[in-house]
PDB file of N, CA and C in Angstrom:
ATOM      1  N   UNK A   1      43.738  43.838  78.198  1.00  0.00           N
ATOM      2  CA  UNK A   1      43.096  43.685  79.495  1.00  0.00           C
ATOM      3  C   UNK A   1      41.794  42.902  79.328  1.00  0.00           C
ATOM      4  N   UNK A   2      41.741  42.066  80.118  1.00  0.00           N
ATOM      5  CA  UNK A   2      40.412  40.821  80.352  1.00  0.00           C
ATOM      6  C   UNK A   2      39.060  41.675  80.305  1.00  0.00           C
ATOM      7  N   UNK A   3      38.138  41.679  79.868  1.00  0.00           N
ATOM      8  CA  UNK A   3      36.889  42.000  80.077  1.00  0.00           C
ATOM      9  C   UNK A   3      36.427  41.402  81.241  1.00  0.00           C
ATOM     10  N   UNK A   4      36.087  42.373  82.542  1.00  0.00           N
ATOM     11  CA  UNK A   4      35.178  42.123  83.546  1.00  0.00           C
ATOM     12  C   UNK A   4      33.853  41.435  82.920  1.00  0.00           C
ATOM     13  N   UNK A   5      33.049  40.898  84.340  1.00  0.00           N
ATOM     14  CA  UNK A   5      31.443  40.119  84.283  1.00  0.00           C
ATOM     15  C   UNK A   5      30.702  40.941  84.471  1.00  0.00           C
ATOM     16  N   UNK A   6      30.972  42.483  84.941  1.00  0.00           N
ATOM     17  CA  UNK A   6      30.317  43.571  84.628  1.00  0.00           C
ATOM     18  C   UNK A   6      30.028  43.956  83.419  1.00  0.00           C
ATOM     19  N   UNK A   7      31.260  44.145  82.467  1.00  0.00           N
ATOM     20  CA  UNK A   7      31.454  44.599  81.071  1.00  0.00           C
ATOM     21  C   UNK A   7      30.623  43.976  80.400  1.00  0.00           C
ATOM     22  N   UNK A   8      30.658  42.503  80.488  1.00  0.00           N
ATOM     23  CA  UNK A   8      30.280  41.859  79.675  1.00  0.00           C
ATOM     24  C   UNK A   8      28.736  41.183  79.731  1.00  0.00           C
ATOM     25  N   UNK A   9      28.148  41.456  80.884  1.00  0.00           N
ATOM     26  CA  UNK A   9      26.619  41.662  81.291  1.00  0.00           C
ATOM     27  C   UNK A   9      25.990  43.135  80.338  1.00  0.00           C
ATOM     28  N   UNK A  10      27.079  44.005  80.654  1.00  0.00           N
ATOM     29  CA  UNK A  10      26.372  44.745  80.003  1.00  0.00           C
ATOM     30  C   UNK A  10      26.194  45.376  78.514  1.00  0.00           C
ATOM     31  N   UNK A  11      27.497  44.964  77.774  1.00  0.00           N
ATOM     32  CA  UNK A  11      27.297  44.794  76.627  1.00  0.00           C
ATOM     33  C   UNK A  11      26.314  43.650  76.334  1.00  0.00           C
ATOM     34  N   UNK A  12      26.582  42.409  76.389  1.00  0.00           N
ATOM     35  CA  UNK A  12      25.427  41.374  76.549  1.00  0.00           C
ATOM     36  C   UNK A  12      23.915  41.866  76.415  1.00  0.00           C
ATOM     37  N   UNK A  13      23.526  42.213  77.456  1.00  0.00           N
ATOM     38  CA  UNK A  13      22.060  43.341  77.733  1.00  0.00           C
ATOM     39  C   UNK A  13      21.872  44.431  76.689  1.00  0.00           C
ATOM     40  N   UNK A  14      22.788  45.131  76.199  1.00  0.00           N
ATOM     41  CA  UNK A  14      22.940  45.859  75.126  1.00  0.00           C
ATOM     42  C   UNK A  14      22.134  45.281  73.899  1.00  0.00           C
ATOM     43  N   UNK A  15      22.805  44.224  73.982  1.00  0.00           N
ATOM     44  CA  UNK A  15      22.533  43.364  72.535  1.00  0.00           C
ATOM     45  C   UNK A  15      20.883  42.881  72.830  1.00  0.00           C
ATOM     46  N   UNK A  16      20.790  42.403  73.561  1.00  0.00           N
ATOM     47  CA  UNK A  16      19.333  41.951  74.071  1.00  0.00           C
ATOM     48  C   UNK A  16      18.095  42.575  73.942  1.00  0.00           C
ATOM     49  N   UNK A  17      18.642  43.884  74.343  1.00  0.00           N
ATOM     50  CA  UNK A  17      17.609  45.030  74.132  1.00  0.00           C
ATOM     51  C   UNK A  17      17.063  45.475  73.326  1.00  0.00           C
ATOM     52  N   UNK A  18      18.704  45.716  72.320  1.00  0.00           N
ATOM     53  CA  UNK A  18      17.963  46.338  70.800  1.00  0.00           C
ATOM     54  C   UNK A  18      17.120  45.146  70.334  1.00  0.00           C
ATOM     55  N   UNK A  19      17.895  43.685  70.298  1.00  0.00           N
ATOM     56  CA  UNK A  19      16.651  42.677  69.679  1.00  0.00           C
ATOM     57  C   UNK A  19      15.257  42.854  70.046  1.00  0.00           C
ATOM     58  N   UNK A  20      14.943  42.813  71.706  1.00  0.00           N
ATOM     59  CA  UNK A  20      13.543  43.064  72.008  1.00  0.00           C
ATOM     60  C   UNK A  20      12.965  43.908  71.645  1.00  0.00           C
ATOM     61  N   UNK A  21      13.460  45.669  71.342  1.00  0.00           N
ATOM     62  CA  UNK A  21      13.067  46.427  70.630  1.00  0.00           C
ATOM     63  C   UNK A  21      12.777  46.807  69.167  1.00  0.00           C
ATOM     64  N   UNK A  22      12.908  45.808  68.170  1.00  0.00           N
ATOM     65  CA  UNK A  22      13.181  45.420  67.384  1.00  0.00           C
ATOM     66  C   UNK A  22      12.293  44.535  66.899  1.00  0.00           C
ATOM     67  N   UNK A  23      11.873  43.495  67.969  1.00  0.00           N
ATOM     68  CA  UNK A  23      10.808  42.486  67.437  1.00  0.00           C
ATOM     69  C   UNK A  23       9.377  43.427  68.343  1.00  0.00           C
ATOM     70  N   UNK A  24       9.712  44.100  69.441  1.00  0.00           N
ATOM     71  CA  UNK A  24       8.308  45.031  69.533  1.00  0.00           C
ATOM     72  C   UNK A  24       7.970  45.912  68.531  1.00  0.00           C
ATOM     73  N   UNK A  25       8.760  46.266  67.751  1.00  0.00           N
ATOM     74  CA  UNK A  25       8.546  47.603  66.796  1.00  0.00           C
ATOM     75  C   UNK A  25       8.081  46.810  65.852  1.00  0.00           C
ATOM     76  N   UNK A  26       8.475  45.619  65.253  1.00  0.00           N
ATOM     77  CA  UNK A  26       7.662  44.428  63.901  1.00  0.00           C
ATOM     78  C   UNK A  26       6.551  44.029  64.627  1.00  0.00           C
ATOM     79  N   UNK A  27       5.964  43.783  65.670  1.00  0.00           N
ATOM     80  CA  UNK A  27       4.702  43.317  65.957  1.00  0.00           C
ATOM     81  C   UNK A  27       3.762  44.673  65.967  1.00  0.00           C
ATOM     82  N   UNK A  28       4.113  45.643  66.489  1.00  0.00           N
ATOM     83  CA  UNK A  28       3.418  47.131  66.239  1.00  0.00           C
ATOM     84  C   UNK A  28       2.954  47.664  65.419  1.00  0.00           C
ATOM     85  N   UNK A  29       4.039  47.282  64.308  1.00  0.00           N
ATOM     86  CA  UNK A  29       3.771  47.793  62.809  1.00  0.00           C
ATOM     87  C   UNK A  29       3.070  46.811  61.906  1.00  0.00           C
ATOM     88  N   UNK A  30       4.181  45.496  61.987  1.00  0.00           N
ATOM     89  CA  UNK A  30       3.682  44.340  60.970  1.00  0.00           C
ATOM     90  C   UNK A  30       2.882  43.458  61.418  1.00  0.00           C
ATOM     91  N   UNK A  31       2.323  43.468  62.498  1.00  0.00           N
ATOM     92  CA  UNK A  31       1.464  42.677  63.220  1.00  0.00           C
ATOM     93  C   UNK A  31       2.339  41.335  63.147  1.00  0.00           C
ATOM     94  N   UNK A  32       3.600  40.955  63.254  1.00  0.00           N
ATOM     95  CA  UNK A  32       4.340  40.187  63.112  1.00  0.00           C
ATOM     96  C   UNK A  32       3.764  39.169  64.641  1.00  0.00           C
ATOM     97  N   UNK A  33       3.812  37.339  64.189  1.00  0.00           N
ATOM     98  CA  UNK A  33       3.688  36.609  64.880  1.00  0.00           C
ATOM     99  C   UNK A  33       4.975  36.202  66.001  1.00  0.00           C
ATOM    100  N   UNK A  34       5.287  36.789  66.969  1.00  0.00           N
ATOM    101  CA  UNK A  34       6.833  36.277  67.665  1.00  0.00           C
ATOM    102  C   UNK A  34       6.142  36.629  69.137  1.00  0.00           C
ATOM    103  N   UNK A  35       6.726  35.450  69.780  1.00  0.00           N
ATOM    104  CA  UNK A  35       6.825  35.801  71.201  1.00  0.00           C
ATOM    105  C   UNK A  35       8.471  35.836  71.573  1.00  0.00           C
ATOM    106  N   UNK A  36       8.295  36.817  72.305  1.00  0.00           N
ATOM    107  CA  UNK A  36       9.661  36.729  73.271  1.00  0.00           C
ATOM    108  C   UNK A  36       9.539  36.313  75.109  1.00  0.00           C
ATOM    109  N   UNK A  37      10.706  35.463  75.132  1.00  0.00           N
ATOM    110  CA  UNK A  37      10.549  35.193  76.399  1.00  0.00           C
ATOM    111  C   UNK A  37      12.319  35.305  76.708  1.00  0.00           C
ATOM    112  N   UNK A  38      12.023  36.455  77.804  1.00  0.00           N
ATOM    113  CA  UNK A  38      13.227  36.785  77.894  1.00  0.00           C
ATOM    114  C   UNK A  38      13.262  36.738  79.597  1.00  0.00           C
ATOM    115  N   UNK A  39      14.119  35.387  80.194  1.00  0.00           N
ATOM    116  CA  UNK A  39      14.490  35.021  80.999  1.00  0.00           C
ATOM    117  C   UNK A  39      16.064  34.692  81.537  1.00  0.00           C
ATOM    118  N   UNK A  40      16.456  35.536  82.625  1.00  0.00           N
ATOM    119  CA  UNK A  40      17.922  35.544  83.212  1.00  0.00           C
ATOM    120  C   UNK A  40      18.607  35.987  81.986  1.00  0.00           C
ATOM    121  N   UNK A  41      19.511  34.417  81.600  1.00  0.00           N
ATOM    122  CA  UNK A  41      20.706  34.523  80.674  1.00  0.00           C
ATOM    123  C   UNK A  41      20.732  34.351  79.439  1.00  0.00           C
ATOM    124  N   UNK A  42      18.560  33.776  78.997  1.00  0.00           N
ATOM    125  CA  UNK A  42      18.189  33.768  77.833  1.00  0.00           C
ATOM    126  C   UNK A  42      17.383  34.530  77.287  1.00  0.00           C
ATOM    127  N   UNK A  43      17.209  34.777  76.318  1.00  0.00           N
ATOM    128  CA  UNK A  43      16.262  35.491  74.968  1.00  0.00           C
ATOM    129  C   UNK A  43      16.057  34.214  73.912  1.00  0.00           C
ATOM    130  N   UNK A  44      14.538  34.251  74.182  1.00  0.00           N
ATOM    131  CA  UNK A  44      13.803  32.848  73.287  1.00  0.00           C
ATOM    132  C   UNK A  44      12.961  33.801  72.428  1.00  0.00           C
ATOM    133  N   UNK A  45      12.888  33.500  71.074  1.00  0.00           N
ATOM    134  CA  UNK A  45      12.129  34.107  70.254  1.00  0.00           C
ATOM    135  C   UNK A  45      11.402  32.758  69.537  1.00  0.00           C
ATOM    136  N   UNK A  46       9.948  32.941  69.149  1.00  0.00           N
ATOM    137  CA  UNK A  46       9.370  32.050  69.163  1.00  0.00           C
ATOM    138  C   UNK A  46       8.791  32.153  67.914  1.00  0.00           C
ATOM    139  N   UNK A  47       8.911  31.661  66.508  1.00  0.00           N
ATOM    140  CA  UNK A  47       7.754  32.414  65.807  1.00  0.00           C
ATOM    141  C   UNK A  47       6.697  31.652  65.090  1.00  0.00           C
ATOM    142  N   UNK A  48       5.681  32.312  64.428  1.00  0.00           N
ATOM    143  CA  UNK A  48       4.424  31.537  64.555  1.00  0.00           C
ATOM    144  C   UNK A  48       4.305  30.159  63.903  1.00  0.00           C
ATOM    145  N   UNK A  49       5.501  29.827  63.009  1.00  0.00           N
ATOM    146  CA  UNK A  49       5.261  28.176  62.387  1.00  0.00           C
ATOM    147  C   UNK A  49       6.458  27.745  63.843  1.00  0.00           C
ATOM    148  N   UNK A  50       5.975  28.062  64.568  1.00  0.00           N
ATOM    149  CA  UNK A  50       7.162  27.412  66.136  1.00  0.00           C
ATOM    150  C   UNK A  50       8.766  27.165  65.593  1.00  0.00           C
ATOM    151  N   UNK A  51       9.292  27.739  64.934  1.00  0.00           N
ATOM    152  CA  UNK A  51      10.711  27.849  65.182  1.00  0.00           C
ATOM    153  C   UNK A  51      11.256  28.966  65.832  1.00  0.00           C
ATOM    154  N   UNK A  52      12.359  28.523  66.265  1.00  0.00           N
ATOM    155  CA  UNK A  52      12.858  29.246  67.721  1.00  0.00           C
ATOM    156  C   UNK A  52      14.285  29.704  67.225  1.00  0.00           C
ATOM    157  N   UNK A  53      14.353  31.162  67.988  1.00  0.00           N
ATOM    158  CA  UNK A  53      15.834  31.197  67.625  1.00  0.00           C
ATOM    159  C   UNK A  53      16.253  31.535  69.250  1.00  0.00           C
ATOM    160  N   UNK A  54      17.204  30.827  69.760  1.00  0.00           N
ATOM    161  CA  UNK A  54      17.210  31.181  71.387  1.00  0.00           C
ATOM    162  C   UNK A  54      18.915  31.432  71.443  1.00  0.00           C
ATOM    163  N   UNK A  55      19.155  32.839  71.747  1.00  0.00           N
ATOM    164  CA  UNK A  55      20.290  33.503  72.222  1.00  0.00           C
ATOM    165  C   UNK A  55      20.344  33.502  73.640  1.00  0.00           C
ATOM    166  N   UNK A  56      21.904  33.049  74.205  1.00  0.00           N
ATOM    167  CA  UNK A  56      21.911  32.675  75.487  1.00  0.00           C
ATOM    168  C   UNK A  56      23.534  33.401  76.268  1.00  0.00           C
ATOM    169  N   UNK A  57      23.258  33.854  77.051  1.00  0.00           N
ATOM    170  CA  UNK A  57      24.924  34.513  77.582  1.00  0.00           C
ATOM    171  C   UNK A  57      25.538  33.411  77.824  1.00  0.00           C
ATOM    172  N   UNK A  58      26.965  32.744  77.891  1.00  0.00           N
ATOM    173  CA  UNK A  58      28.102  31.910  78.417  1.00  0.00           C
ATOM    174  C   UNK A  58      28.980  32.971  79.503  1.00  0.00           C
ATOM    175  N   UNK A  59      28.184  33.441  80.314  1.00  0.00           N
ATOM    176  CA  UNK A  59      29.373  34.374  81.410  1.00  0.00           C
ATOM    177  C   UNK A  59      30.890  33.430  81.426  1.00  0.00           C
ATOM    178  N   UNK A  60      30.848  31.905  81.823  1.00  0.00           N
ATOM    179  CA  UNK A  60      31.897  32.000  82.105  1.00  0.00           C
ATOM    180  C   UNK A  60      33.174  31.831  80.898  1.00  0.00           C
ATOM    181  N   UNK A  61      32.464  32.350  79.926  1.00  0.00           N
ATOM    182  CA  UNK A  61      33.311  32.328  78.417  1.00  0.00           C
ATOM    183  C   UNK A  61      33.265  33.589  77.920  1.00  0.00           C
ATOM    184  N   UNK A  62      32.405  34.486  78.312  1.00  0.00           N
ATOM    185  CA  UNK A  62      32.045  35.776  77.815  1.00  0.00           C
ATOM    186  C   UNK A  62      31.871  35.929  76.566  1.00  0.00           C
ATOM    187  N   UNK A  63      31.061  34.693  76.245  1.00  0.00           N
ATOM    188  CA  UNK A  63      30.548  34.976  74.860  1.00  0.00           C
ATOM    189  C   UNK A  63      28.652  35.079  74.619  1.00  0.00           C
ATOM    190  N   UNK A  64      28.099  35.385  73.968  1.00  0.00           N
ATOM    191  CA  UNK A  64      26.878  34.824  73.389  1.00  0.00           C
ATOM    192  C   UNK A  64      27.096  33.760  72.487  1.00  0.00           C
ATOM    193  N   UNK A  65      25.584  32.764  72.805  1.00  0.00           N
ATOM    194  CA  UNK A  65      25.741  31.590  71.912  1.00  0.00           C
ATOM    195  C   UNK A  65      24.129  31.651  71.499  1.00  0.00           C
ATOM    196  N   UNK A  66      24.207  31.651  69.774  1.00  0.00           N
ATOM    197  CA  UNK A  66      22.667  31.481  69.221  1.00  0.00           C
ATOM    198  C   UNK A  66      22.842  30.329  68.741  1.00  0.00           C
ATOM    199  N   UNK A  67      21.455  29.405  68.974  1.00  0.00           N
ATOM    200  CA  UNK A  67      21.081  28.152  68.566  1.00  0.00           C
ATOM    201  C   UNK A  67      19.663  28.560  67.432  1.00  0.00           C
ATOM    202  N   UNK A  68      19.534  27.656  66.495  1.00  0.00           N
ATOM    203  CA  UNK A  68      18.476  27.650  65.575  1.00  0.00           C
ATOM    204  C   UNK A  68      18.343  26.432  65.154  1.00  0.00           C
ATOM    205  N   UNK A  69      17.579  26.207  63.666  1.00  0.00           N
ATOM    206  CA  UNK A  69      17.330  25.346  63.046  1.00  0.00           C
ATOM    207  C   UNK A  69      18.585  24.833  62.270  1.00  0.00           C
ATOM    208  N   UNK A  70      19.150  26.092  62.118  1.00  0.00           N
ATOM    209  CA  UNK A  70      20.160  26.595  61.076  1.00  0.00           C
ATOM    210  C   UNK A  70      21.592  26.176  62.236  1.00  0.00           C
ATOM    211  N   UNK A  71      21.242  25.908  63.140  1.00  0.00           N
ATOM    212  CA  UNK A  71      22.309  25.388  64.128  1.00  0.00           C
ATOM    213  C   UNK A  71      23.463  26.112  65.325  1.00  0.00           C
ATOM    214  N   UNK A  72      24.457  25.958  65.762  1.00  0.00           N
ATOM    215  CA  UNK A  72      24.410  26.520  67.087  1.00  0.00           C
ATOM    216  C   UNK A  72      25.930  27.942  66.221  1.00  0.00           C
ATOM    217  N   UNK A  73      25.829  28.869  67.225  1.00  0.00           N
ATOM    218  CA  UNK A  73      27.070  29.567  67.164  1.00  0.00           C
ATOM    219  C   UNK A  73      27.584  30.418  68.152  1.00  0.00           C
ATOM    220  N   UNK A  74      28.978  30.179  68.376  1.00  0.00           N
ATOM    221  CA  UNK A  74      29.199  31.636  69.237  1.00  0.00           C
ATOM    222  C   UNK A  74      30.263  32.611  69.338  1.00  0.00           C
ATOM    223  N   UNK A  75      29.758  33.734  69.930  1.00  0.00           N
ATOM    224  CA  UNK A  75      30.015  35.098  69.279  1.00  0.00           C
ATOM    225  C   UNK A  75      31.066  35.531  70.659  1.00  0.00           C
ATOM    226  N   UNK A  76      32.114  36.163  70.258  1.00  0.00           N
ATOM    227  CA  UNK A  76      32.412  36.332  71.347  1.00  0.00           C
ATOM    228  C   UNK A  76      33.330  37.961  70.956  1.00  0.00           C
ATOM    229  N   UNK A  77      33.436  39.104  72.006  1.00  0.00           N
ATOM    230  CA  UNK A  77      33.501  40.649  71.745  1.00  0.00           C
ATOM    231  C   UNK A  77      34.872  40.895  71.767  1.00  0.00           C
ATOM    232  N   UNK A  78      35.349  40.952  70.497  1.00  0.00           N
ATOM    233  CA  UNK A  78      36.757  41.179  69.760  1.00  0.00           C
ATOM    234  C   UNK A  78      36.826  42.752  69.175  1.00  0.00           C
ATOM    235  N   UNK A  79      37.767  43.254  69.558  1.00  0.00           N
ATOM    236  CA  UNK A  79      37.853  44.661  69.190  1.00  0.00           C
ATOM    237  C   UNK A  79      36.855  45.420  68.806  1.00  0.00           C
ATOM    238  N   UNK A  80      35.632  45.579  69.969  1.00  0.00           N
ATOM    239  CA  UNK A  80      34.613  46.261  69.768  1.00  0.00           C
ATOM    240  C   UNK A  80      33.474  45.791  69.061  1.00  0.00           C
ATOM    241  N   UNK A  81      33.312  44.720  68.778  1.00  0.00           N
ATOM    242  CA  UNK A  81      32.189  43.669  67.632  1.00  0.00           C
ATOM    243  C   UNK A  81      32.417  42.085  68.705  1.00  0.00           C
ATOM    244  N   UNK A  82      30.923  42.123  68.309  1.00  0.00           N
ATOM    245  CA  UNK A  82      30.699  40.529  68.961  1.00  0.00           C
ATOM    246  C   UNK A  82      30.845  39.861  67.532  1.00  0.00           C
ATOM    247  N   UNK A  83      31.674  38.668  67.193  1.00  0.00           N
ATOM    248  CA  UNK A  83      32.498  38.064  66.393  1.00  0.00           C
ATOM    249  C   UNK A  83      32.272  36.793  66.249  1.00  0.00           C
ATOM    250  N   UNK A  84      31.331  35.935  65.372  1.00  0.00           N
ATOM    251  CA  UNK A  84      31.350  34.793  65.509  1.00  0.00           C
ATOM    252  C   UNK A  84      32.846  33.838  65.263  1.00  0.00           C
ATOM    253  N   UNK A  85      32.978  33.178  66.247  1.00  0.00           N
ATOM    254  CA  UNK A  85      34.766  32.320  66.311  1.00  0.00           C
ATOM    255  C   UNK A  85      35.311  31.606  65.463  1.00  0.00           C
ATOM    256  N   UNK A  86      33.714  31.077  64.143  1.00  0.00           N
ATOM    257  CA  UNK A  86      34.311  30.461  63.268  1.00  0.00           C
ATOM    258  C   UNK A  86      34.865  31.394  62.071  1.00  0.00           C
ATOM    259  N   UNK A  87      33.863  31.936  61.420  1.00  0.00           N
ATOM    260  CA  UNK A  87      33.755  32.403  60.185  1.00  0.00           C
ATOM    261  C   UNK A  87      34.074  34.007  60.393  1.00  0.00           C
ATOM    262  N   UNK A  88      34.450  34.560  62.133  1.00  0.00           N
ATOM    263  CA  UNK A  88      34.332  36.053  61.712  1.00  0.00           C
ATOM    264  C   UNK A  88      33.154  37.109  61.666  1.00  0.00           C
ATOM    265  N   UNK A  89      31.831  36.321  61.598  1.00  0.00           N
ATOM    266  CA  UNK A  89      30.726  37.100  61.041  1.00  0.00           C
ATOM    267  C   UNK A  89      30.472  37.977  62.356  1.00  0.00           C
ATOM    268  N   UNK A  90      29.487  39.184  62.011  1.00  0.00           N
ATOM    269  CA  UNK A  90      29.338  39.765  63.080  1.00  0.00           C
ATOM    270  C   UNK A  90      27.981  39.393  63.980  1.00  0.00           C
ATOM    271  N   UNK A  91      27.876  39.041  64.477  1.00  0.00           N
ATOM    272  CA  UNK A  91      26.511  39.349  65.715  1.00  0.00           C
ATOM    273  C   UNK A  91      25.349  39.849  65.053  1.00  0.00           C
ATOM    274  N   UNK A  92      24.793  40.799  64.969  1.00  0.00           N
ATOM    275  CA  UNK A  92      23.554  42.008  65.168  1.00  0.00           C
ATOM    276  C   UNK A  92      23.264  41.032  63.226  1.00  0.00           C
ATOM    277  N   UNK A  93      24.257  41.409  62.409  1.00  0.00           N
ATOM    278  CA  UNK A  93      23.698  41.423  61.225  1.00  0.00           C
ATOM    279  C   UNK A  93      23.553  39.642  61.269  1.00  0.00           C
ATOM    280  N   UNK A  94      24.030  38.742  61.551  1.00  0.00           N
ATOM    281  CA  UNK A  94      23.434  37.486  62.043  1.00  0.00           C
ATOM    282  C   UNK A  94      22.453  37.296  62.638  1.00  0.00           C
ATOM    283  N   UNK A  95      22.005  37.679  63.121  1.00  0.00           N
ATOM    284  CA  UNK A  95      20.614  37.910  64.373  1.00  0.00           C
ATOM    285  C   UNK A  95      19.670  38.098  63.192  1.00  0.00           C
ATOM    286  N   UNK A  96      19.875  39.414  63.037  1.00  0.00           N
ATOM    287  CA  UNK A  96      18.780  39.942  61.942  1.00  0.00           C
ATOM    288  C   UNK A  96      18.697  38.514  60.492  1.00  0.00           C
ATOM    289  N   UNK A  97      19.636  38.381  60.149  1.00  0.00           N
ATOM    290  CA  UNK A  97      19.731  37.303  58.761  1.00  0.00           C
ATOM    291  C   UNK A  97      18.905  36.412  59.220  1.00  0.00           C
ATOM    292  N   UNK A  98      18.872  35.676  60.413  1.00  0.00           N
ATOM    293  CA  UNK A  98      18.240  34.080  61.105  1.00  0.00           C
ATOM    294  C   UNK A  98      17.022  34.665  61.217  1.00  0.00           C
ATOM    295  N   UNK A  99      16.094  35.754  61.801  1.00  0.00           N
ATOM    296  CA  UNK A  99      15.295  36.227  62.093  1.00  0.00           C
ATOM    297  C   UNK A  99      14.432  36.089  60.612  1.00  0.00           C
ATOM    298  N   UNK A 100      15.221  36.908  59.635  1.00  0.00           N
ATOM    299  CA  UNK A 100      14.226  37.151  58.188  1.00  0.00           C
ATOM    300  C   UNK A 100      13.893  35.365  57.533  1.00  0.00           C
ATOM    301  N   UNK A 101      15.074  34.738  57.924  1.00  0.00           N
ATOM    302  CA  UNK A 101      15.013  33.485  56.885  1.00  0.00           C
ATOM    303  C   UNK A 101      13.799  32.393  58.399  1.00  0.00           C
ATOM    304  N   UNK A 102      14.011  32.801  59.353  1.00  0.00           N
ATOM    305  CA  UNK A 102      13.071  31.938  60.405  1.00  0.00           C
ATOM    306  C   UNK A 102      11.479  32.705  59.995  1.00  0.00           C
ATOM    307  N   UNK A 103      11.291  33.943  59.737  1.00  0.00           N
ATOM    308  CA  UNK A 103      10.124  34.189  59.869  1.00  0.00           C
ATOM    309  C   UNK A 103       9.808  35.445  58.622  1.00  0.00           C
ATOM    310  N   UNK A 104      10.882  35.384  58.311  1.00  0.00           N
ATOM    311  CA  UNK A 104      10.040  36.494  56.914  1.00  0.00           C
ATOM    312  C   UNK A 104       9.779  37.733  57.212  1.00  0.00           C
ATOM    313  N   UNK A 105      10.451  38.708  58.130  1.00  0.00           N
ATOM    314  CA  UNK A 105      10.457  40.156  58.718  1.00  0.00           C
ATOM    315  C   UNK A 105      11.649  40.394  58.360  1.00  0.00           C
ATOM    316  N   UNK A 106      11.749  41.442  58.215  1.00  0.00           N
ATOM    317  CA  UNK A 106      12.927  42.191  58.249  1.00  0.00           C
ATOM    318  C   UNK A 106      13.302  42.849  59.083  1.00  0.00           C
ATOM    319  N   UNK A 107      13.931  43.251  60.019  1.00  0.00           N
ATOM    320  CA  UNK A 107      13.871  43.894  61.146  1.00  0.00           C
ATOM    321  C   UNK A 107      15.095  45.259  61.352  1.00  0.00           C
ATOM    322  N   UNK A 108      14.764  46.140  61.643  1.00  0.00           N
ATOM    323  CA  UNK A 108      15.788  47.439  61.730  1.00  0.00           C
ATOM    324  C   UNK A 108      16.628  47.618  62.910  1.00  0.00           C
ATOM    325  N   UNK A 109      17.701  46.508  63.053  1.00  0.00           N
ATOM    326  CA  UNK A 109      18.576  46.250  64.137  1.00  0.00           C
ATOM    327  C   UNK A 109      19.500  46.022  63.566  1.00  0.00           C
TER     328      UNK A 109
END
């Protein structure tokens, strides 16, 4: 059965959240340099030598797509895991990997 634009807003938002919570809890603790700008269908993370990692919803694909330095990908929610389409990889532990190698935190997400 198709995943609704309900479903998938809100898993989506799911994912969004823990990140924002995640880079608030490293600036709290580690005095970590990141802005977040989290607008509509994007999450822009900004960090202090200005590289960006910007995660973006595709509603009408129902996927997430992260862009970096490190270049574009997208993830899309296969038997319970958001799934990158090439390689398989998962989501969350991708996020976190681009995050440590963009800015040198480690983050507990």
């Amino acid at each position: 059965m198709a995943m609704t634009d309900t479903q998938y807003h809100q898993l989506a938002d799911d994912m969004f959240e823990k990140i924002e919570a995640a880079i608030e809890q490293a600036i709290d603790e580690q005095g970590a340099d990141i802005d977040i700008d989290a607008s509509g269908n994007v999450l822009q993370l900004e960090f202090g030598d200005s590289a960006k990692l910007v995660i973006n919803k595709q509603e009408p694909l129902h996927e997430l797509w992260v862009a970096s330095r490190f270049g574009g990908f997208h993830f899309a929610y296969v038997d319970g895991k958001w799934l990158d389409q090439r390689n398989g990889g998962e989501f969350m532990p991708f996020v976190r990997d681009t995050i440590t190698q963009l800015s040198g935190l480690t983050l507990d997400i």
